[in-house]
Protein backbone atom coordinates (compact mmCIF):
# COMPACT_ATOMS: atom_id res chain seq x y z
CA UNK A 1 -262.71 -138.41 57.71
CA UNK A 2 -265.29 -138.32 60.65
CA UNK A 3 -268.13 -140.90 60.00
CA UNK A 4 -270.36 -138.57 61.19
CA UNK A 5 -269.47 -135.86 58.68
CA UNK A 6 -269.16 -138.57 55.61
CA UNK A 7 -272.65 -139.67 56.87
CA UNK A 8 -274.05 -136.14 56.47
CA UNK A 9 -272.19 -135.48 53.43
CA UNK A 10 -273.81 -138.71 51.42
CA UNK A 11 -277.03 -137.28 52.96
CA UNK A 12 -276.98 -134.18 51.42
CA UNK A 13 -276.25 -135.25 48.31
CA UNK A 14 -279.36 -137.25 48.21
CA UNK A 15 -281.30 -134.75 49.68
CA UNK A 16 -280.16 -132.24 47.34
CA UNK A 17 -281.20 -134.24 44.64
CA UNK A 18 -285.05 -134.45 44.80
CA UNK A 19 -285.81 -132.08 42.13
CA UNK A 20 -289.26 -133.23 41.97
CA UNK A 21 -292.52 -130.98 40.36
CA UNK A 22 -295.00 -133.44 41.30
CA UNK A 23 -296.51 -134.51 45.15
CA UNK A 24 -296.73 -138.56 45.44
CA UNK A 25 -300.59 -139.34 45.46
CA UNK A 26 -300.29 -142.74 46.44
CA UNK A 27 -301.02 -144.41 43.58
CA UNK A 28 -298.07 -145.53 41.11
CA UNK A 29 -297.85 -143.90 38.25
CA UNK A 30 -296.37 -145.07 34.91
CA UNK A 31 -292.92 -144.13 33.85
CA UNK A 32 -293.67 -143.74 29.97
CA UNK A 33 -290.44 -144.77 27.60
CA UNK A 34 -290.57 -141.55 25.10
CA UNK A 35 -287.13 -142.35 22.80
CA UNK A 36 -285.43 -145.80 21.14
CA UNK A 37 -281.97 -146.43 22.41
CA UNK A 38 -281.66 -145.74 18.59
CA UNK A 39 -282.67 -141.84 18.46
CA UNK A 40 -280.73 -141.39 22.02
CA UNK A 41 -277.57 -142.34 20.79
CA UNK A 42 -278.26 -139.79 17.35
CA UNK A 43 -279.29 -137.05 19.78
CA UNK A 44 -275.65 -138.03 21.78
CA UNK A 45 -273.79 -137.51 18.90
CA UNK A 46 -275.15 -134.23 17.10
CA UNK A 47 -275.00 -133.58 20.91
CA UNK A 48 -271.27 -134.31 21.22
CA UNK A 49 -270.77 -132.77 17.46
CA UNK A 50 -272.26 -129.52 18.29
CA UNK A 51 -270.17 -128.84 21.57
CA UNK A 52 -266.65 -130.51 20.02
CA UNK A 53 -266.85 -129.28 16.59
CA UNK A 54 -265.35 -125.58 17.22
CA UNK A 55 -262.32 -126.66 18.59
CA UNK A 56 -261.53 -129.50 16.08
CA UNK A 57 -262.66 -127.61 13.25
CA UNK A 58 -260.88 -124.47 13.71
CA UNK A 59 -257.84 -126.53 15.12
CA UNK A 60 -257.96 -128.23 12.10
CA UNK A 61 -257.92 -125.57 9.43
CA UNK A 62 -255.25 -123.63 11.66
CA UNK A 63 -257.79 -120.75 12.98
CA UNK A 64 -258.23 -121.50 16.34
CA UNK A 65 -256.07 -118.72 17.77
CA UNK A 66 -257.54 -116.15 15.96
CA UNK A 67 -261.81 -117.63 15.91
CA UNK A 68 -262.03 -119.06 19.62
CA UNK A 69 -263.63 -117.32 22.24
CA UNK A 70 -261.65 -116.05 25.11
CA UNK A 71 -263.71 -115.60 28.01
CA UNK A 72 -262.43 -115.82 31.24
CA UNK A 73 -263.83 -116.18 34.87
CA UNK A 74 -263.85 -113.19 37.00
CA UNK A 75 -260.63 -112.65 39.14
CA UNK A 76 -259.29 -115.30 36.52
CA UNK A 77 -255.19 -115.55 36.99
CA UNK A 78 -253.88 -117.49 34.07
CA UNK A 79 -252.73 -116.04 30.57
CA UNK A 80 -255.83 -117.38 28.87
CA UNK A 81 -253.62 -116.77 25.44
CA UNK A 82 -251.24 -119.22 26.65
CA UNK A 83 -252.98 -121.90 28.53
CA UNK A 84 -256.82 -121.44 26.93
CA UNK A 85 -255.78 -123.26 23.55
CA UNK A 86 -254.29 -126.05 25.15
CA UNK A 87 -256.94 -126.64 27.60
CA UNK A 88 -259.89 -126.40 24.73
CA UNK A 89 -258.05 -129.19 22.95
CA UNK A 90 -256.99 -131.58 25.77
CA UNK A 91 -260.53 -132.20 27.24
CA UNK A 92 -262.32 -131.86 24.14
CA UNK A 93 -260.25 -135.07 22.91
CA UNK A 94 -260.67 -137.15 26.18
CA UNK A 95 -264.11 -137.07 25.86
CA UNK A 96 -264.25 -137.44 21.98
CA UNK A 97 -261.59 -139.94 21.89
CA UNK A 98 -264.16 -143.75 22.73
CA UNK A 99 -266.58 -142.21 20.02
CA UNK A 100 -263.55 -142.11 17.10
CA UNK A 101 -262.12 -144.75 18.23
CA UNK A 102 -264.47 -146.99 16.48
CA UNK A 103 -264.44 -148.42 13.48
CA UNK A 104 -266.05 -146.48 9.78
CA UNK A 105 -269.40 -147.72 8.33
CA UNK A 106 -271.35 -146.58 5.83
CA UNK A 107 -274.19 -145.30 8.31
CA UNK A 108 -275.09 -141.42 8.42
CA UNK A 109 -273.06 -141.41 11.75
CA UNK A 110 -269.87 -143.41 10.50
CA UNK A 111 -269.76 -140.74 7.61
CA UNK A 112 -269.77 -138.27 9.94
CA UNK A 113 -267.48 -139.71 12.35
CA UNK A 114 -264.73 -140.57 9.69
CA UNK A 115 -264.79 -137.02 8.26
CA UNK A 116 -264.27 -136.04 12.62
CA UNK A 117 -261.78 -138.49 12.81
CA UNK A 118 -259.77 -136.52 10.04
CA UNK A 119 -260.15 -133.43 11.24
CA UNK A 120 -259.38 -134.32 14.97
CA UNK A 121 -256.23 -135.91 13.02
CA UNK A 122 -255.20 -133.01 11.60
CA UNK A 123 -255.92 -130.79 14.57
CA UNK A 124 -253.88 -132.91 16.94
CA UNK A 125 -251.19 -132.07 13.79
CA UNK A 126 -251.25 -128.44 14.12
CA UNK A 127 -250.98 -128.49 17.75
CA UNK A 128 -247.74 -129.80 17.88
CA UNK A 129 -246.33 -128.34 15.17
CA UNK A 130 -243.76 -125.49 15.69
CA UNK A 131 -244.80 -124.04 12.47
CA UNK A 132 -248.50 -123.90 12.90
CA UNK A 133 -250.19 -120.75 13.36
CA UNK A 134 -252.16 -123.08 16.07
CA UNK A 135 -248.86 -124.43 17.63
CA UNK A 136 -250.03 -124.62 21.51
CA UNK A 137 -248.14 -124.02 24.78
CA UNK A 138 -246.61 -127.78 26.60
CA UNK A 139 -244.00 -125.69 27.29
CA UNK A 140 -244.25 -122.87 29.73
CA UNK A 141 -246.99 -122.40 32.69
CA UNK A 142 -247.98 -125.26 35.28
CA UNK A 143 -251.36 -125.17 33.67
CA UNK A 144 -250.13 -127.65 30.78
CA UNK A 145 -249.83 -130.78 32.79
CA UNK A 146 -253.24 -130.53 33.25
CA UNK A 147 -254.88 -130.56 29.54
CA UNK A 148 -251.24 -132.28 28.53
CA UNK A 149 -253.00 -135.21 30.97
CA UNK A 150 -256.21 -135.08 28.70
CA UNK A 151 -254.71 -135.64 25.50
CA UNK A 152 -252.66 -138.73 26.40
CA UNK A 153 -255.80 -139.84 27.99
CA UNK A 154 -257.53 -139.42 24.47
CA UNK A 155 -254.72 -141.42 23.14
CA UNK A 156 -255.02 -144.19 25.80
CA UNK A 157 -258.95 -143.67 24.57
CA UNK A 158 -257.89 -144.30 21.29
CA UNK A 159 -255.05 -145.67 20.27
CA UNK A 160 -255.77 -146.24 16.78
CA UNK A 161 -255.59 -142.10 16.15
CA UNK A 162 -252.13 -142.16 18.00
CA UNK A 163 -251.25 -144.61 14.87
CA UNK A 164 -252.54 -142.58 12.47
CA UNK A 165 -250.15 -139.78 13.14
CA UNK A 166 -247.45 -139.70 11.16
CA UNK A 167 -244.05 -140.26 12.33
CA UNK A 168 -242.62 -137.13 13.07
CA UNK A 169 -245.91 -135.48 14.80
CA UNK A 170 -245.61 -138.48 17.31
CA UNK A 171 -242.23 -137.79 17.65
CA UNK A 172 -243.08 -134.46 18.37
CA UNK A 173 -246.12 -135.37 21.26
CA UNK A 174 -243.54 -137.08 23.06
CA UNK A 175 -240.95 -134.59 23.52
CA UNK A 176 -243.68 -132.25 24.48
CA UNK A 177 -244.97 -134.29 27.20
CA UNK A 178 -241.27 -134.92 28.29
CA UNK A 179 -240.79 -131.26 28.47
CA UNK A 180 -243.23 -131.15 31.24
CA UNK A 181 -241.20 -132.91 33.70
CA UNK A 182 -239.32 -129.51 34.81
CA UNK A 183 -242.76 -129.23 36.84
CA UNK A 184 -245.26 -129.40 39.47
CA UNK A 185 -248.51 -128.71 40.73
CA UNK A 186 -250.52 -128.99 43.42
CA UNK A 187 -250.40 -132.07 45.92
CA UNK A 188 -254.15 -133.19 45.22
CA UNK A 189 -255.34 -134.41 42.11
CA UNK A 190 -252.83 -133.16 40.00
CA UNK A 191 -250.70 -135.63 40.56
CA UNK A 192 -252.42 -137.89 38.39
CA UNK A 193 -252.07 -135.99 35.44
CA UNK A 194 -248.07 -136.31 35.91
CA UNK A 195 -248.95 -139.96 36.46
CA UNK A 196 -251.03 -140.59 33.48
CA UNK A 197 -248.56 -139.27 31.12
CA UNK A 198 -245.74 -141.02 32.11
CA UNK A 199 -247.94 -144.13 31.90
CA UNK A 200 -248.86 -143.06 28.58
CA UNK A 201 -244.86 -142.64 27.81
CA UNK A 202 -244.80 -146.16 28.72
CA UNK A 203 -247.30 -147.46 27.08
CA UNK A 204 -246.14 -146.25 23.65
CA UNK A 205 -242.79 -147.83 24.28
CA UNK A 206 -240.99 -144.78 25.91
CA UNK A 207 -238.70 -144.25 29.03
CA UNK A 208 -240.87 -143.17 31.91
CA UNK A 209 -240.77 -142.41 35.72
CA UNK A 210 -241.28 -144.50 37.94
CA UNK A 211 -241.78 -142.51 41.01
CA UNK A 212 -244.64 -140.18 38.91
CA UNK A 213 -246.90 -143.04 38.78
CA UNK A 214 -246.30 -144.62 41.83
CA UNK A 215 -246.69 -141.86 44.17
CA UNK A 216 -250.07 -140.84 42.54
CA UNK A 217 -251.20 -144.55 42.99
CA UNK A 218 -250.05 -144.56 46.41
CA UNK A 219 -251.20 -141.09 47.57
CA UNK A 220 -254.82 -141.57 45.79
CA UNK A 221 -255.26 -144.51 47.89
CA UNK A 222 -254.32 -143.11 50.42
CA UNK A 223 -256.86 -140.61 50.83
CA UNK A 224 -259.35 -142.87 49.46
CA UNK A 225 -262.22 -142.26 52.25
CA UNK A 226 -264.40 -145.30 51.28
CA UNK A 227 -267.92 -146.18 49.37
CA UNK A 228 -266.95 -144.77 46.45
CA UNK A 229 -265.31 -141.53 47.43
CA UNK A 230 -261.57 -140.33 47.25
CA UNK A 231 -260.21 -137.45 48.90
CA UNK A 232 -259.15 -134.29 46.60
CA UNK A 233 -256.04 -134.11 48.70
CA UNK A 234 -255.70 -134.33 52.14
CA UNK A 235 -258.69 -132.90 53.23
CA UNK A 236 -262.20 -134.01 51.32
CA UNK A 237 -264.14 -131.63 49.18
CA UNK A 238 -267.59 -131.96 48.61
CA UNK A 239 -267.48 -131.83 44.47
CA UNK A 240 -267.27 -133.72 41.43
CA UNK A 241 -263.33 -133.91 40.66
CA UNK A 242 -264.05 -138.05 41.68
CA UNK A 243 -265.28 -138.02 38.41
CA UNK A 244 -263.50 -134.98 36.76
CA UNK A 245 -260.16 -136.76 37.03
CA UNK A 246 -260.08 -139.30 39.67
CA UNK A 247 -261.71 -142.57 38.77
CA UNK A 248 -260.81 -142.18 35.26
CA UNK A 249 -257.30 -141.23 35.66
CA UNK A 250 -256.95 -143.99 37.95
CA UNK A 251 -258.66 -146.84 35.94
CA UNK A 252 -256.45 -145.52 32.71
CA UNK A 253 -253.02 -145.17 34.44
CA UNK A 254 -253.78 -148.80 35.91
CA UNK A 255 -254.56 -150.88 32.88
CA UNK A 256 -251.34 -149.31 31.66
CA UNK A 257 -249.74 -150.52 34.57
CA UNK A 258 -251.22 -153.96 34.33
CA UNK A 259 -250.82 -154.42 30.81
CA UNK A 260 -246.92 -153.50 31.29
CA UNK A 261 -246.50 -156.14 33.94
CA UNK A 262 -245.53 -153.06 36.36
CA UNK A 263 -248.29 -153.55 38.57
CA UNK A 264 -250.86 -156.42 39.78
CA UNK A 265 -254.21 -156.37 38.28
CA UNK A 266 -255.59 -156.64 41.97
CA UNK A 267 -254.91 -153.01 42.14
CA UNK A 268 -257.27 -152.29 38.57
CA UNK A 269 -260.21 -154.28 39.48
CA UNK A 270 -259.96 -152.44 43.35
CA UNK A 271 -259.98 -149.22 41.50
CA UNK A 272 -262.60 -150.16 39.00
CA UNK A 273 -265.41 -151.78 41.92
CA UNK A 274 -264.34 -147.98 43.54
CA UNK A 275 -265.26 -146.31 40.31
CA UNK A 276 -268.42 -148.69 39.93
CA UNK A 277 -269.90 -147.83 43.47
CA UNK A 278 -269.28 -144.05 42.39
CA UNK A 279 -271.18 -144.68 39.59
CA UNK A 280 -273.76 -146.31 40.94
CA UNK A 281 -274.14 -142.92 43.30
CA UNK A 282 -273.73 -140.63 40.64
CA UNK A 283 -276.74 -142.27 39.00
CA UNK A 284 -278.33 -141.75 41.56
CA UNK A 285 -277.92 -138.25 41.87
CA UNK A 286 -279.50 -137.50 38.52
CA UNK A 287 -283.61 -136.55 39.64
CA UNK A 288 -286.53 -137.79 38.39
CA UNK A 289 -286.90 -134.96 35.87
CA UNK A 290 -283.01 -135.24 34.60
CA UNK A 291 -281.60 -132.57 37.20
CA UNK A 292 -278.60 -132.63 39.20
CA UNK A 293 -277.38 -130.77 42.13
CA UNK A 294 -274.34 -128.39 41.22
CA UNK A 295 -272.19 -128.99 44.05
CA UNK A 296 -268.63 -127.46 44.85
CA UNK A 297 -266.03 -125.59 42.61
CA UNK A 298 -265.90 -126.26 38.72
CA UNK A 299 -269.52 -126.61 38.44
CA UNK A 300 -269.14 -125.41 34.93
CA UNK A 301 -267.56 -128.16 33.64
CA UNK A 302 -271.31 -129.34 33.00
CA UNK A 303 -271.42 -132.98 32.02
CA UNK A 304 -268.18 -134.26 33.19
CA UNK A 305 -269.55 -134.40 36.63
CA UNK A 306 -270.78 -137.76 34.66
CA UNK A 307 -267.47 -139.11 33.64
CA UNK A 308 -267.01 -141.99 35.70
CA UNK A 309 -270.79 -142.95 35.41
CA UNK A 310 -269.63 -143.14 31.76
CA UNK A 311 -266.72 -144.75 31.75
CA UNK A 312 -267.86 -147.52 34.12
CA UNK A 313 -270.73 -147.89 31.39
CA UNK A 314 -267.92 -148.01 28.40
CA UNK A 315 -265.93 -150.27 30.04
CA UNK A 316 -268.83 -152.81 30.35
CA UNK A 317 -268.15 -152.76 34.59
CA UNK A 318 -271.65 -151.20 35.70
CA UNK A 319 -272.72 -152.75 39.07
CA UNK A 320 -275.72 -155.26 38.30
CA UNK A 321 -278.02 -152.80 40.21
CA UNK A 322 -277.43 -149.89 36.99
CA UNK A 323 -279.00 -151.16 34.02
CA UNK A 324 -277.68 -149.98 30.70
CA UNK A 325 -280.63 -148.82 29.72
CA UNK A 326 -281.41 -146.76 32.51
CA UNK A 327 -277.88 -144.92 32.76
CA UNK A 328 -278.56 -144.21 28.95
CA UNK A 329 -281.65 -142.58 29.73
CA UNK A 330 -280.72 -140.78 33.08
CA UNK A 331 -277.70 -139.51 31.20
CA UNK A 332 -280.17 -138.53 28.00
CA UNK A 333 -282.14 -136.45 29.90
CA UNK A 334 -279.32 -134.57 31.73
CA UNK A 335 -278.03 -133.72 28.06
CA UNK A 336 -281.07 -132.87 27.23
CA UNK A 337 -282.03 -130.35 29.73
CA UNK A 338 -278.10 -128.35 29.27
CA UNK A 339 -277.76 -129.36 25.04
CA UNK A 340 -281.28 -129.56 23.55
CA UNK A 341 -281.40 -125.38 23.69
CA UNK A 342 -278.80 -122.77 23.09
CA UNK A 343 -278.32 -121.07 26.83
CA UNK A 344 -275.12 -122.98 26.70
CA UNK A 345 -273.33 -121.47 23.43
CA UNK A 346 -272.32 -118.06 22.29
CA UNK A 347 -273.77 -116.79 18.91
CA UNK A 348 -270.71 -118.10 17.17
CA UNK A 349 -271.10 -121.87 18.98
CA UNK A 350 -268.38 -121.67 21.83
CA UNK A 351 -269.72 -123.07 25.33
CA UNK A 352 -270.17 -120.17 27.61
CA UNK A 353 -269.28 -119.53 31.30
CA UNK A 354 -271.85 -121.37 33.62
CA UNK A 355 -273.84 -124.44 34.25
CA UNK A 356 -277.14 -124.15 32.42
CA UNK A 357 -276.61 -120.98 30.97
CA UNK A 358 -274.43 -117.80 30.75
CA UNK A 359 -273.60 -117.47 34.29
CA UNK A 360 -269.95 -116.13 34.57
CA UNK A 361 -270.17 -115.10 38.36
CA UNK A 362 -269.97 -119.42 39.38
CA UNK A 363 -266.69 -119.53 37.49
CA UNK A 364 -263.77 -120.33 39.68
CA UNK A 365 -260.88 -118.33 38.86
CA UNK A 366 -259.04 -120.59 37.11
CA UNK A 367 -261.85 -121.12 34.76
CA UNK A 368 -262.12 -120.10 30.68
CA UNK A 369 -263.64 -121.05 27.66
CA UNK A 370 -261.31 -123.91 27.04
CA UNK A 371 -261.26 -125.05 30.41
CA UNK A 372 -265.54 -125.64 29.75
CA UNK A 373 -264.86 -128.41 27.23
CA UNK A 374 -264.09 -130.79 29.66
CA UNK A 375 -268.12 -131.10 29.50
CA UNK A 376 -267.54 -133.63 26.48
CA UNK A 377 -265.97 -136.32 29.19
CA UNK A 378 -269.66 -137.28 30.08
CA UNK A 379 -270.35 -138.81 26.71
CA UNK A 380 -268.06 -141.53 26.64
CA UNK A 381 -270.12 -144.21 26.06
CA UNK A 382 -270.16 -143.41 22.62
CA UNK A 383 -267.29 -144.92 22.03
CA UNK A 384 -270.05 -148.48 22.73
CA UNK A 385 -270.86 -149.69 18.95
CA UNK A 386 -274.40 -148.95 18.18
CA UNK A 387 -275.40 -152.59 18.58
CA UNK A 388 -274.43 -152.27 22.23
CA UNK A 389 -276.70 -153.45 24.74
CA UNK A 390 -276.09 -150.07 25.97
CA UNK A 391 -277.98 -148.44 22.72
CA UNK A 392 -280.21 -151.45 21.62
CA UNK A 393 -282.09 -152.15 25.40
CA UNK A 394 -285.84 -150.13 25.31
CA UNK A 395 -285.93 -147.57 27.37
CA UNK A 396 -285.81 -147.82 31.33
CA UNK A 397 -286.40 -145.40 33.88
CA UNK A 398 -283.69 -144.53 36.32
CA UNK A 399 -283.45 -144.68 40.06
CA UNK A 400 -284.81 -141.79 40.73
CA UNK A 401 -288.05 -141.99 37.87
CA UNK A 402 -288.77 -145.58 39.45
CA UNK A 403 -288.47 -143.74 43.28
CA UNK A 404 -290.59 -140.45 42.84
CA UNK A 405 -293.58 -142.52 40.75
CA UNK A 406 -294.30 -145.33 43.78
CA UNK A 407 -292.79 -147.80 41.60
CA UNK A 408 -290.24 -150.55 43.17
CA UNK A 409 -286.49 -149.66 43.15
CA UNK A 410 -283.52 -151.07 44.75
CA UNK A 411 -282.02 -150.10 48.30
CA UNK A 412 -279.06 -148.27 47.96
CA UNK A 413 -276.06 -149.75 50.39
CA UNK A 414 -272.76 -148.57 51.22
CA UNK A 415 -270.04 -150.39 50.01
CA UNK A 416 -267.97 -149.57 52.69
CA UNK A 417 -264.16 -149.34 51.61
């Protein structure tokens, strides 16, 4: 890319950002620490709850089909009967996935996450089986190896709820994911959903390809255009899809990779300081008053714009400039300005078109009501214990809090490629 036009790009994202109420008077002013890292993490998960718990729980008791919603962006060109069901369940799992993952306690949340954790079981169940009145579509449409790459993600997520299937539902997840290999989709960042689920195939001891895994490694990096940033493609896109799919995808496929001996772990912790220094901008990004600029196409995807951020923080790899403490809070306020009211959710609790409210004119036309639950992916660090670092630190106020009140912050520098 032109340095010129990657120069004016970061700049407009910054600029874009500075959602600010208040002039600067000159004279600091206090950034007051309203919540415990305690009552963030219990609004996170009713948060999480409230969004997930349609899908799982009508998944689970086979009603899905007939109770979800089925709206649809206009000049939408998918069969949202075939394609909506599997989409709702893929990325609601992904982002679920960390926070199940961990193991039951007696607390008010542990009781609440074991009795999710059985119902996600039994939803994943129904999904795959032929007999189901839920039984969802691997099969035909390119659509699948899209929201097929989400649930293998959740499984890489959480690998203790790929053991609790039983044997012949595995069975059955892996001939559905081999069943996508009579297709393709586009050249950009679809091909890491091909890649991640033949890494997944390999990680649960199953045949994979090769050439799936490599050429997304090779073709990401690529168009890797430095500081953070990777090219959707061949030509860059001013969006969020570096943290939609491509960080994440690329850490997950990796420590697969690595962990099989198939690749060096050079090529992980390369990926991973990429995925921290997008992070560390992301955070950035995120205003003084818990606002962030919806840039580019699938705006409505909400909170996975903050899915690297996230995962860099569940991973325990956040640059020494991001506190825990402050990406908790930064993040807490962005949930709290799209979750804490209803303008996101239909009457009957389905996420609706848009980014803080109903607004189905910004869908893209690819976009429906299960394609919207990718907005769980921002919540990952859930899947941190409570006695995290991450949840126990007081409160902290984020880059942008410490810039708008006059109060000292760091200088932000490019780390190049």
């Amino acid at each position: 890319m032109n340095n010129f036009k990657y120069a004016f790009l970061i700049g407009f994202v910054f600029l874009t950002t500075s959602a600010v109420t208040h002039a600067q008077t000159g004279k600091k002013k206090k950034v007051n620490a309203i919540t415990s890292g305690a009552q963030d993490r219990a609004f996170w998960v009713k948060t999480l709850y409230k969004i997930a718990y349609p899908v799982i729980h009508n998944l689970a008791g086979n009603t899905l089909k007939k109770n979800m919603a089925t709206e649809v962006a206009p000049h939408y060109y998918n069969n949202v009967r075939e394609v909506g069901y599997t989409e709702a369940l893929g990325r609601t799992f992904a982002g679920i996935a960390p926070w199940l993952s961990l193991s039951d306690d007696e607390t008010e949340e542990g009781k609440l996450r074991a009795k999710f954790k059985a119902e996600t079981i039994q939803a994943l169940s129904n999904a795959v089986d032929p007999l189901s009145a839920d039984y969802i579509n691997f099969r035909t449409d390119a659509q699948p190896i899209v929201d097929a790459a989400y649930v293998v993600q959740g499984f890489l997520r959480a690998p203790n709820l790929w053991k609790a299937l039983n044997e012949t539902t595995q069975k059955r997840y892996i001939a559905e994911i081999k069943s996508l290999r009579n297709r393709t989709g586009a050249y950009n960042n679809w091909l890491l959903f091909t890649a991640i689920e033949e890494a997944w195939l390999l990680s649960v001891g199953e045949d994979y390809e090769p050439y799936r895994t490599m050429t997304a490694i090779n073709k990401l990096n690529e168009w890797y255009v430095g500081d953070g940033w990777y090219s959707d493609g061949s030509s860059f896109s001013t969006d969020y899809y570096n943290s939609y799919v491509i960080h994440p995808m690329m850490i997950d496929i990796l420590k697969v990779m690595v962990a099989k001996k198939k690749m060096a772990e050079l090529q992980l912790t390369k990926a991973t300081e990429r995925a921290a220094r997008y992070a560390q901008i992301t955070e950035r990004m995120i205003s003084s008053t818990g606002e962030y600029p919806p840039l580019g196409r699938s705006v409505t995807y909400r909170t996975a714009a903050f899915q690297t951020l996230g995962q860099i923080a569940l991973d325990g790899k956040l640059p020494k400039e991001l506190s825990p403490a402050q990406v908790r809070c930064a993040l807490t306020k962005v949930f709290e300005n799209m979750y804490a009211g209803n303008q996101n959710f239909d009457e009957q609790g389905w996420l609706v078109l848009g980014f803080n409210g109903h607004q189905p004119e910004i869908a893209d036309p690819y976009t429906c009501t299960g394609s919207l639950y990718m907005a769980t992916l921002g919540f990952l660090p859930l899947g941190l214990p409570a006695d995290n670092v991450f949840w126990t630190a007081a409160a902290a106020p984020w880059t942008a809090q410490k810039a708008w009140t006059g109060n000292a912050f760091l200088k932000d520098h490019s780390a190049g490629k």
